[in-house]
Protein backbone atom coordinates (compact mmCIF):
# COMPACT_ATOMS: atom_id res chain seq x y z
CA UNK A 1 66.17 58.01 177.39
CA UNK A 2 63.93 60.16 175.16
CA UNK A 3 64.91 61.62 171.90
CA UNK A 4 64.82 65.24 170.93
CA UNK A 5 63.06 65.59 167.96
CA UNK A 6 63.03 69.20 167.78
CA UNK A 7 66.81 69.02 168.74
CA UNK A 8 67.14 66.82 165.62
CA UNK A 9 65.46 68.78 163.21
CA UNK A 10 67.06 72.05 164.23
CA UNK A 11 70.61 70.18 163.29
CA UNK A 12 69.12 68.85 160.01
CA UNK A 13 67.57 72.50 159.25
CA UNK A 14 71.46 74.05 160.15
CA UNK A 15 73.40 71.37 158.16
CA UNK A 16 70.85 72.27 155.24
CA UNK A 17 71.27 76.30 155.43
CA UNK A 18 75.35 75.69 155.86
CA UNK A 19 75.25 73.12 152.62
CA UNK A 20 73.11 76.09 150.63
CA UNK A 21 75.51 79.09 151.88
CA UNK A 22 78.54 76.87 151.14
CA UNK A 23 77.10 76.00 147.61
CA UNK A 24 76.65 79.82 146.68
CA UNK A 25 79.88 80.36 148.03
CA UNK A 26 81.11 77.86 145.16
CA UNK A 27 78.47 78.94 142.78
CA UNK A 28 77.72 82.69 142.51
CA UNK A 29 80.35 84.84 140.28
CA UNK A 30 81.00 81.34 137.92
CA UNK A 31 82.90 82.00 135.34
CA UNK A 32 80.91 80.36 132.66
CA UNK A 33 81.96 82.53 129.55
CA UNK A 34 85.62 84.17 129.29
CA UNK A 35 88.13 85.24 126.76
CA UNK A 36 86.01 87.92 125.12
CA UNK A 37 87.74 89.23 122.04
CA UNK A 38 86.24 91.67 118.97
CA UNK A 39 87.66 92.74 115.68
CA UNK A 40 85.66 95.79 113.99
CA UNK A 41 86.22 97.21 110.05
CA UNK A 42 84.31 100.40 109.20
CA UNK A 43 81.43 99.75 106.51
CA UNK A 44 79.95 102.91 106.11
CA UNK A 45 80.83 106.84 106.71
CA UNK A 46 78.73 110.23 106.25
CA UNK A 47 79.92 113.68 106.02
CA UNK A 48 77.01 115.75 107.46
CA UNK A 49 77.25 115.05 110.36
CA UNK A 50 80.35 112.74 110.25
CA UNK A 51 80.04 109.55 111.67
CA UNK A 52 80.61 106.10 111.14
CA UNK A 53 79.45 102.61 110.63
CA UNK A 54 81.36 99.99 112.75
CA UNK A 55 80.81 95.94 111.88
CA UNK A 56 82.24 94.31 115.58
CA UNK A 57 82.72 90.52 115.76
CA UNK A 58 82.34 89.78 118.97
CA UNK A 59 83.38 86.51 120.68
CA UNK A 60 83.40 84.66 124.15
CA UNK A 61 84.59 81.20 125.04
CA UNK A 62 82.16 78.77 126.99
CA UNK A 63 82.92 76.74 129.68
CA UNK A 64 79.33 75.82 130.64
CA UNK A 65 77.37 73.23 128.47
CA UNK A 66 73.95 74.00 130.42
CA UNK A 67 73.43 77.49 129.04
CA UNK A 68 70.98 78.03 127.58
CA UNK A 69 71.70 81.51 125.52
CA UNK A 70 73.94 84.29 125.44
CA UNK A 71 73.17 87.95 125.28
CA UNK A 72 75.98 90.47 123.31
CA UNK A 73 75.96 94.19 123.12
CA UNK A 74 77.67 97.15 122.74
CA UNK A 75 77.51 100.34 123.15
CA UNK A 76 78.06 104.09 123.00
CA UNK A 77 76.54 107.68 124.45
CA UNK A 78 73.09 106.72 123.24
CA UNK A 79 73.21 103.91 121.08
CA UNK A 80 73.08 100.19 121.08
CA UNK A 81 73.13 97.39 119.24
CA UNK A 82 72.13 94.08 120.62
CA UNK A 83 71.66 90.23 119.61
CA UNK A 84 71.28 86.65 121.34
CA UNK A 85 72.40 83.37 120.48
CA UNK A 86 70.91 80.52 121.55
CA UNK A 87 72.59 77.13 122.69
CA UNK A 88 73.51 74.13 122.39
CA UNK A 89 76.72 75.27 123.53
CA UNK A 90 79.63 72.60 123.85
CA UNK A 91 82.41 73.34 126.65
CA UNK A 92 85.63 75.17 124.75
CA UNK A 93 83.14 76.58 121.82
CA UNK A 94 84.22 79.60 120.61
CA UNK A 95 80.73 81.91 120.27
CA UNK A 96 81.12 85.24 118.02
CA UNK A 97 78.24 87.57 117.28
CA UNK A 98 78.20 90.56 115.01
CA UNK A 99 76.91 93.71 115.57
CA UNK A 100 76.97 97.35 114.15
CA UNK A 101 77.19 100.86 115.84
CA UNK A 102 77.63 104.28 114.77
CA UNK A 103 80.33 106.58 116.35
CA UNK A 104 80.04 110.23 115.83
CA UNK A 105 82.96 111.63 114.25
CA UNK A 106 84.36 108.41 112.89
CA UNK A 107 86.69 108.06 116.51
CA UNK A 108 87.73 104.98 116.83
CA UNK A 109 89.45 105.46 120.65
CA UNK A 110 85.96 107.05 121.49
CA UNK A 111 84.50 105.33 124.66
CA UNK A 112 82.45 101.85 123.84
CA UNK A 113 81.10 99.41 126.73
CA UNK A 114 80.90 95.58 124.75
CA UNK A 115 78.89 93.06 127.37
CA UNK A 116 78.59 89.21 126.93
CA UNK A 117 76.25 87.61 129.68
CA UNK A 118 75.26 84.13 129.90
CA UNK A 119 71.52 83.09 130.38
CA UNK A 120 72.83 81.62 134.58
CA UNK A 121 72.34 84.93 136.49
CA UNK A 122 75.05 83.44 138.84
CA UNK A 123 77.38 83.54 136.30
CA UNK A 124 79.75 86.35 135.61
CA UNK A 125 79.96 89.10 132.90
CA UNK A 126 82.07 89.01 130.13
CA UNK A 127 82.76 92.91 129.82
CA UNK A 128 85.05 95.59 127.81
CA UNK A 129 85.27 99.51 128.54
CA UNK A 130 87.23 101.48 126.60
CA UNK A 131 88.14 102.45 122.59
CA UNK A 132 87.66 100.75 119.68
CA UNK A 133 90.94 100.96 118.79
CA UNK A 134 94.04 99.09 120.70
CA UNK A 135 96.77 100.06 118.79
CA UNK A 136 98.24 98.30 115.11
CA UNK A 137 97.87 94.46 114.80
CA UNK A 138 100.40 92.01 115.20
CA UNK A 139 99.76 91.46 111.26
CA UNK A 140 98.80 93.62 108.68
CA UNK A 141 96.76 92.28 105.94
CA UNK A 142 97.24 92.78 102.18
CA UNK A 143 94.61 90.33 100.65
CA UNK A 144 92.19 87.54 102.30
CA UNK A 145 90.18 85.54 99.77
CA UNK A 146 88.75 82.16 99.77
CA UNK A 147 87.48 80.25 96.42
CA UNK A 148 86.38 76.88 95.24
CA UNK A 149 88.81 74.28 93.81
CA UNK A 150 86.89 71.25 92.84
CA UNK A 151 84.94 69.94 95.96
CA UNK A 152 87.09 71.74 97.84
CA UNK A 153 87.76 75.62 99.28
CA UNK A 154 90.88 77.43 98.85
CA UNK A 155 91.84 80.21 101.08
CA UNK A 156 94.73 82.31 100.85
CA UNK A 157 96.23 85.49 102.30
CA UNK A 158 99.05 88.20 102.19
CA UNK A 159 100.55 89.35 105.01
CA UNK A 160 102.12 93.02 104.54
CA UNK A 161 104.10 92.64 107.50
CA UNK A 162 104.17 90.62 111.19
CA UNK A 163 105.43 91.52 114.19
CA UNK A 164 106.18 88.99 116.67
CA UNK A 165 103.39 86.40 114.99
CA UNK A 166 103.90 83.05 116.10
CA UNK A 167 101.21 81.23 114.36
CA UNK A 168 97.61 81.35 112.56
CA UNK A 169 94.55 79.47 112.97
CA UNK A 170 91.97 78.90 110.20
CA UNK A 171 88.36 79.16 111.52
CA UNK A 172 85.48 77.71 110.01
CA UNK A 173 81.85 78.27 110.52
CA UNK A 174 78.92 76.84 108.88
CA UNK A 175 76.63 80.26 110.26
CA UNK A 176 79.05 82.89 110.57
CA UNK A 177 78.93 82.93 114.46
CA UNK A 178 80.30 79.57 115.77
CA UNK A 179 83.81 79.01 115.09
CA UNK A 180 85.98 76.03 114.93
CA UNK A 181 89.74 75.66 114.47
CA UNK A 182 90.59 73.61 111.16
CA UNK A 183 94.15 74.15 111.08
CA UNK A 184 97.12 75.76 112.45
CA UNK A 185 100.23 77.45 110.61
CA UNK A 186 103.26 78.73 111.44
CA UNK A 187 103.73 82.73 111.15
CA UNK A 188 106.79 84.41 110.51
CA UNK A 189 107.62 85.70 113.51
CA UNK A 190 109.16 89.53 112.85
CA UNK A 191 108.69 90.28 108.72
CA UNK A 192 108.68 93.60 107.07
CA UNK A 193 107.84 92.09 104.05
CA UNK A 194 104.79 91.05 102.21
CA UNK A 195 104.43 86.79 103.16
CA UNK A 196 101.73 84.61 101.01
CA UNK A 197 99.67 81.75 102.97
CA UNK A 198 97.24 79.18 101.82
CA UNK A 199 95.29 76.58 103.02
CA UNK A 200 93.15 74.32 101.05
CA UNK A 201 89.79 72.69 103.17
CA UNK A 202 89.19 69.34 102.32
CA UNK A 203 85.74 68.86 103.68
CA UNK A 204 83.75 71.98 103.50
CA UNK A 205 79.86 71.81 104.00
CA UNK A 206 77.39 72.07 100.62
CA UNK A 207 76.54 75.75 100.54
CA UNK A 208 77.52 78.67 102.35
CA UNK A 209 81.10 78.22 104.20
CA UNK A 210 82.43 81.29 106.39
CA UNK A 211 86.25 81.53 107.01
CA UNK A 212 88.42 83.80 109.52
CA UNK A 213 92.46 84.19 110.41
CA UNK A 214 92.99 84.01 113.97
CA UNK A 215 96.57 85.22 114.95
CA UNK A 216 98.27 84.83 117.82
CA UNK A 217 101.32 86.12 118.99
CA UNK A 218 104.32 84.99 121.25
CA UNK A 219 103.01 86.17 124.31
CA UNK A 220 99.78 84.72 123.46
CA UNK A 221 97.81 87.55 122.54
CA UNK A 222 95.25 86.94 119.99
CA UNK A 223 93.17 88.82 116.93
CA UNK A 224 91.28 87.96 113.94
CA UNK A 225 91.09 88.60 110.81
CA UNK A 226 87.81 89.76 108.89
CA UNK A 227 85.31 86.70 108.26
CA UNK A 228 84.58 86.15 104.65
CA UNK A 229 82.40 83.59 102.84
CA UNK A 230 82.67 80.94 100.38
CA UNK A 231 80.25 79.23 98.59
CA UNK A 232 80.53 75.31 97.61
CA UNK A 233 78.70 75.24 94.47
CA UNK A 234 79.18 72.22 91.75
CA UNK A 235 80.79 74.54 89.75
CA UNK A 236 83.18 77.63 89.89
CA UNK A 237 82.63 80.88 87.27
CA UNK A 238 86.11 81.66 87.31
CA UNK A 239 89.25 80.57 88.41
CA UNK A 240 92.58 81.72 88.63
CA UNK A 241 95.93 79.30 89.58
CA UNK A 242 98.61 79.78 90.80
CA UNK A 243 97.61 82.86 92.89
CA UNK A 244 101.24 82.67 94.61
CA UNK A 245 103.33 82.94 90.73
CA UNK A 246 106.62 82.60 89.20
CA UNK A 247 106.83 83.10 86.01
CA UNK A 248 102.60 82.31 84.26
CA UNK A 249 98.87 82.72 85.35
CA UNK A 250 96.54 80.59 84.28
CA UNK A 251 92.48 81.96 83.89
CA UNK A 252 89.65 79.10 83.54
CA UNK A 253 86.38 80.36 82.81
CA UNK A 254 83.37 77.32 83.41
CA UNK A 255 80.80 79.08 81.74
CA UNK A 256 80.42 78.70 77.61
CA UNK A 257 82.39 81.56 75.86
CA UNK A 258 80.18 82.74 73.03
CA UNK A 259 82.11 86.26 72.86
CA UNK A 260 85.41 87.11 73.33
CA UNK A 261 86.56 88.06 76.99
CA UNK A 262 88.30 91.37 77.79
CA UNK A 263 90.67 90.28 81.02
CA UNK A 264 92.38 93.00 82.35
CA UNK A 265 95.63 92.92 85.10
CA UNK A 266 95.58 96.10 87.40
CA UNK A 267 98.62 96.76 90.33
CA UNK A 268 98.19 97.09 93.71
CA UNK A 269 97.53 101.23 93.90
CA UNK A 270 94.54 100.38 91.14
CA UNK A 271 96.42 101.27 87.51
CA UNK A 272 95.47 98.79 84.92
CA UNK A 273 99.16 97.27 83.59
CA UNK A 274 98.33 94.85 81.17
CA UNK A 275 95.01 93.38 78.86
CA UNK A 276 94.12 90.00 77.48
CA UNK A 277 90.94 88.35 75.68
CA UNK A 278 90.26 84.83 76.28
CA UNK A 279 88.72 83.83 72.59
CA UNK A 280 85.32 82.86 71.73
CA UNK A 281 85.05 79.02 72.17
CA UNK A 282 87.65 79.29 74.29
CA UNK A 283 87.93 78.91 78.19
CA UNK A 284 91.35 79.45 79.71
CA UNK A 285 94.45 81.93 78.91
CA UNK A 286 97.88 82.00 79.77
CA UNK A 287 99.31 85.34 81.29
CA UNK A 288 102.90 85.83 81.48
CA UNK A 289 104.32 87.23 84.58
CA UNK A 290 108.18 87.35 84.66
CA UNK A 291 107.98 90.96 83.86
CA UNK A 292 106.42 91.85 87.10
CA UNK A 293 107.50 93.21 90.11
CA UNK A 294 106.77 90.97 93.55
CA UNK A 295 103.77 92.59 95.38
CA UNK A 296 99.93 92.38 94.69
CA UNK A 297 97.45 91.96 91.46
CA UNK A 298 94.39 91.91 90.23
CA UNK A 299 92.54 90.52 87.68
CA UNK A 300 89.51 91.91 86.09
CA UNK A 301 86.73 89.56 83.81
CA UNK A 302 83.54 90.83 82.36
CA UNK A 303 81.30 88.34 82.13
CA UNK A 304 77.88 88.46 80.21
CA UNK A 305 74.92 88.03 83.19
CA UNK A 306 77.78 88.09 85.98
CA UNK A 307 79.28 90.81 85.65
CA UNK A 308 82.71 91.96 86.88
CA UNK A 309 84.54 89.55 88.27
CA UNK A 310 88.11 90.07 90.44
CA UNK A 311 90.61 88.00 91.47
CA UNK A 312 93.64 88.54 93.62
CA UNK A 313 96.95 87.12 92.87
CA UNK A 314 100.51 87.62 94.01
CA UNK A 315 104.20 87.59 92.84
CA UNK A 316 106.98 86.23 94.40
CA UNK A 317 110.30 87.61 95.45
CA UNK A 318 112.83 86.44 93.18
């Protein structure tokens, strides 16, 4: 009997097409990026005309190791503000970019469009339409600060109040845009009240260190708090301890005192309460606190060549 090539290679040439069209079918529309979230703060505002200044963290998880970048954006009427980041990108990485945009008339519900695309044109877009603003946080925010203790990094915050908050993540980065979960703490659930919360790093990187508060609530909706940045030098300028006090404060100043050192306690609406001097030779003080009310402080230092310097502390509820 004789064979049919051309039957043959017709089948092969079928089987090939229906492996391709069943491969797009599985392919095209991946979701390779999801979970886009963004935080925003105002940074600037003008009068004439008014507008404002938005800073917008903007973040996607991956789920694809192979890409190769990642393009963010936003925008509104005619502006737009654009950035990419590059890989390597590790499956479960949390990628955040920042970007700016002005919004005429400072209106935060006006209209914005906020697109994440991965560098696989078959995958799909990571998009938001829609205000700026979603209504109040879970958590309100009194005070987010990080310092150096040691070889270590301190970071601390004040919640003003929490509504169903079920826990926090700390978030490190070593460039402000890649984010990794360092550890988790329990919120307070439902709190009118102003809460203090610390964490000390063990094992932060030489140099620049950025920090965020992720919150996420019992349904499992999720926001973040503003990034800041810590520095890991061999040596603090000032330091302040407890921040979280009782009844004393304790100041330690790492530079040499040659002068004496005004140090100056302000409340929470900005009215200076109390003054000190740390003496000439001298490096620490001692404040007192019984006589003060629970809530928020500040400290105030003038330093020769550094200026004014300010640290947050708070007072418990007795």
């Amino acid at each position: 009997m004789k064979k049919n090539n051309n039957l043959s290679k017709r089948l092969h040439v079928s089987f090939f097409l229906c492996f391709l069209f069943m491969f797009s079918l599985n392919t095209i529309n991946a979701q390779c990026i999801s979970g886009l979230t963004y935080d925003y703060e105002e940074i600037s505002r003008t009068s004439i005309p008014l507008q404002c200044t938005y800073s917008i963290d903007i973040c996607v998880f991956v789920n694809d190791m192979t890409l190769t970048d990642l393009s963010f954006s936003i925008s509104t009427g005619s502006r737009t503000s654009s950035a990419i980041v590059v890989a390597p990108f590790s499956v479960g990485q949390q990628v955040c970019q920042n970007l700016e945009i002005i919004i005429a008339n400072c209106d935060e519900g006006a209209f914005v469009n906020i697109d994440v695309e991965a560098s696989n044109p078959l995958c799909t877009i990571e998009n938001y339409d829609g205000g700026l603003d979603l209504g109040p946080l879970a958590v309100e925010f009194a005070h987010l600060q990080g310092y150096q203790s040691k070889n270590e990094i301190m970071i601390e915050w004040i919640t003003e109040s929490e509504s169903d908050n079920d826990y926090f993540e700390i978030e490190h980065s070593k460039d402000g845009r890649v984010f990794t979960t360092v550890e988790k703490i329990d919120g307070s659930g439902n709190s009118s009240g102003a809460t203090a919360y610390n964490y000390m790093h063990r094992f932060p990187n030489n140099g620049m260190n950025y920090y965020r508060i992720k919150m996420v609530e019992f349904d499992g909706s999720i926001a973040h708090s503003n990034m800041i940045s810590v520095k890991l030098e061999s040596k603090g300028i000032v330091n302040i301890f407890p921040t979280n006090v009782d009844s004393e404060l304790n100041v330690k100043i790492f530079n040499s005192i040659t002068q004496n050192i005004p140090v100056h306690i302000y409340n929470s609406i900005g009215n200076r309460i109390a003054s000190y001097s740390i003496e000439a030779g001298d490096n620490s003080l001692q404040i007192p606190t019984s006589n003060l009310t629970s809530g928020v402080y500040y400290v105030k230092i003038k330093l020769q060549g550094e200026g004014v310097i300010t640290k947050t502390f708070f007072k418990k509820t007795l």
